[in-house]
Protein backbone atom coordinates (compact mmCIF):
# COMPACT_ATOMS: atom_id res chain seq x y z
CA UNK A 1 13.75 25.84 3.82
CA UNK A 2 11.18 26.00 1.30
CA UNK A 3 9.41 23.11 0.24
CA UNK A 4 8.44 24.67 -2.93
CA UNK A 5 9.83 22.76 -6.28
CA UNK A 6 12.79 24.22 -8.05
CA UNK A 7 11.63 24.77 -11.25
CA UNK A 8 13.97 27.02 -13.35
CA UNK A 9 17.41 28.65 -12.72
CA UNK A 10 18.49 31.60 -14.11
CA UNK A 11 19.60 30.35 -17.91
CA UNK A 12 16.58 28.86 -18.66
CA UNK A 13 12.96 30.73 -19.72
CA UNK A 14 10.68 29.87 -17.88
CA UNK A 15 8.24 28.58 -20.40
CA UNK A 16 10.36 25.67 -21.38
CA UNK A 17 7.53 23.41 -20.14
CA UNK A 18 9.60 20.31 -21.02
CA UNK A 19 13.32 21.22 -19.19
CA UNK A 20 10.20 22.36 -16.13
CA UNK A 21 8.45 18.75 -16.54
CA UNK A 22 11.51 17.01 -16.34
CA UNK A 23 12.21 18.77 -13.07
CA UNK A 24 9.26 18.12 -11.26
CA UNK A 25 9.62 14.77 -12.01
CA UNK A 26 13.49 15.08 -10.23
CA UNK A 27 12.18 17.29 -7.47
CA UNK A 28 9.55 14.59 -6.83
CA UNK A 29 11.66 11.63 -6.78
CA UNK A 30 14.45 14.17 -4.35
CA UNK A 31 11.56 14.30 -2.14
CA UNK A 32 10.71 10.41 -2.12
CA UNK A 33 14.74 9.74 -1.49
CA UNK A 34 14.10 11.82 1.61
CA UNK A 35 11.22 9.96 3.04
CA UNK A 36 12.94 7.09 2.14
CA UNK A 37 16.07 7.83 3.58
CA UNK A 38 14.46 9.13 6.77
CA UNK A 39 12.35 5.40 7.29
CA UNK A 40 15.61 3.90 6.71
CA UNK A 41 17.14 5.78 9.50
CA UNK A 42 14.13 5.26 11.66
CA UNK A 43 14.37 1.59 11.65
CA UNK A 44 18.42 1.94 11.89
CA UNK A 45 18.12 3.61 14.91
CA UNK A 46 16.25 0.88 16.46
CA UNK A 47 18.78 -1.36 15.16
CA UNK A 48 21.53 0.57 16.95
CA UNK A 49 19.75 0.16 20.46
CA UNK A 50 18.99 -3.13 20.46
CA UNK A 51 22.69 -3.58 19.26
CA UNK A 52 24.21 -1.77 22.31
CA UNK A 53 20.98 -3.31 24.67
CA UNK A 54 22.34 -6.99 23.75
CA UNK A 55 25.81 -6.02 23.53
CA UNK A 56 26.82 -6.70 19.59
CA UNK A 57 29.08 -4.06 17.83
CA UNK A 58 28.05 -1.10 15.63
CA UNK A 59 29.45 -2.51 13.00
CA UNK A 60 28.64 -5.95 10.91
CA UNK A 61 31.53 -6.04 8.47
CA UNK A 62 30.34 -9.16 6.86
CA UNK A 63 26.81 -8.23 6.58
CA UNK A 64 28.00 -4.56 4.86
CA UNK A 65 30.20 -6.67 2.35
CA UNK A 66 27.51 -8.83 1.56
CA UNK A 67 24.94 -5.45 1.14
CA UNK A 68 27.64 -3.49 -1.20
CA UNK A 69 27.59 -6.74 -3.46
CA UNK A 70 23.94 -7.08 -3.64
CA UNK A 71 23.66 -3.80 -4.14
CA UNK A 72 26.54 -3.05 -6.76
CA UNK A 73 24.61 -5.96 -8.92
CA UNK A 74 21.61 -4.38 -8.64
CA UNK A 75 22.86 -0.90 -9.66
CA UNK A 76 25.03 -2.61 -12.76
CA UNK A 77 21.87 -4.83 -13.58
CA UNK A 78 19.77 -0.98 -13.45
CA UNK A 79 21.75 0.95 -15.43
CA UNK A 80 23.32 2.53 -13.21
CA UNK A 81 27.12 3.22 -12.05
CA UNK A 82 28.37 0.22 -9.53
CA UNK A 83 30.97 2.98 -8.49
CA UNK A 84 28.79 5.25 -7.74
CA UNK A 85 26.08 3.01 -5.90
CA UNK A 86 28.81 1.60 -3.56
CA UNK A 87 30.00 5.14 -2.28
CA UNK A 88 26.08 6.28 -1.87
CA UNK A 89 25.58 2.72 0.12
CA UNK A 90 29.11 3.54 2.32
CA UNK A 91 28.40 6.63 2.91
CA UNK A 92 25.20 5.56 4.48
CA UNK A 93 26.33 2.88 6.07
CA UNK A 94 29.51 4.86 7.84
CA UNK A 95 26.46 7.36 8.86
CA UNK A 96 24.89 4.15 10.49
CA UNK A 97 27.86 2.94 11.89
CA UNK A 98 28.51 6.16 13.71
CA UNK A 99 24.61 6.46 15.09
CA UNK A 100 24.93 2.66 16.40
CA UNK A 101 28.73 3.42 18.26
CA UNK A 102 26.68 7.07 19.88
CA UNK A 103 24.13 4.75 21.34
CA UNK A 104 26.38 2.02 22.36
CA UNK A 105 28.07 5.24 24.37
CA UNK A 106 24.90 6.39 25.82
């Protein structure tokens, strides 16, 4: 894979410098998600071996309630869909969840 910007698609001229700003600014903050995403899973990881080292389960249902209603307040209180934040945050978390329950087995 490339790690070359996309920049235009096939309806729009290339010379439309603002539609081209607008996504480098997108393809930057794709990039920083990444990154992001990738620390996050770093330091999950060493969550999920100490977990199965001392024993706890994979899963903290408490702790992800508590996380999806932080977080759902923080994505209403941003602008941006509650809805929508809660399924990205679950759908990280069930990630997690599987990655601590593979170590646990290991």
């Amino acid at each position: 894979m490339s790690n070359e910007p996309l920049t235009s698609d096939e309806n729009t001229p290339d010379g439309d410098a603002m539609l081209n700003g607008y996504r480098k600014s997108i393809d930057n903050i794709d990039a920083a998600l990444i990154h992001i995403l990738a620390e996050r899973f770093r330091i999950t990881q060493a969550v999920g071996e100490y977990k199965a080292k001392a024993t706890l389960p994979p899963a903290d249902p408490n702790r992800e309630k508590v996380q999806i209603e932080r977080l759902r307040k923080l994505a209403s209180e941003s602008d941006l869909d509650p809805e929508f934040s809660e399924k990205f945050i679950r759908f990280i978390i069930d990630e997690v969840i599987r990655h601590h329950e593979r170590a646990r087995q290991q």
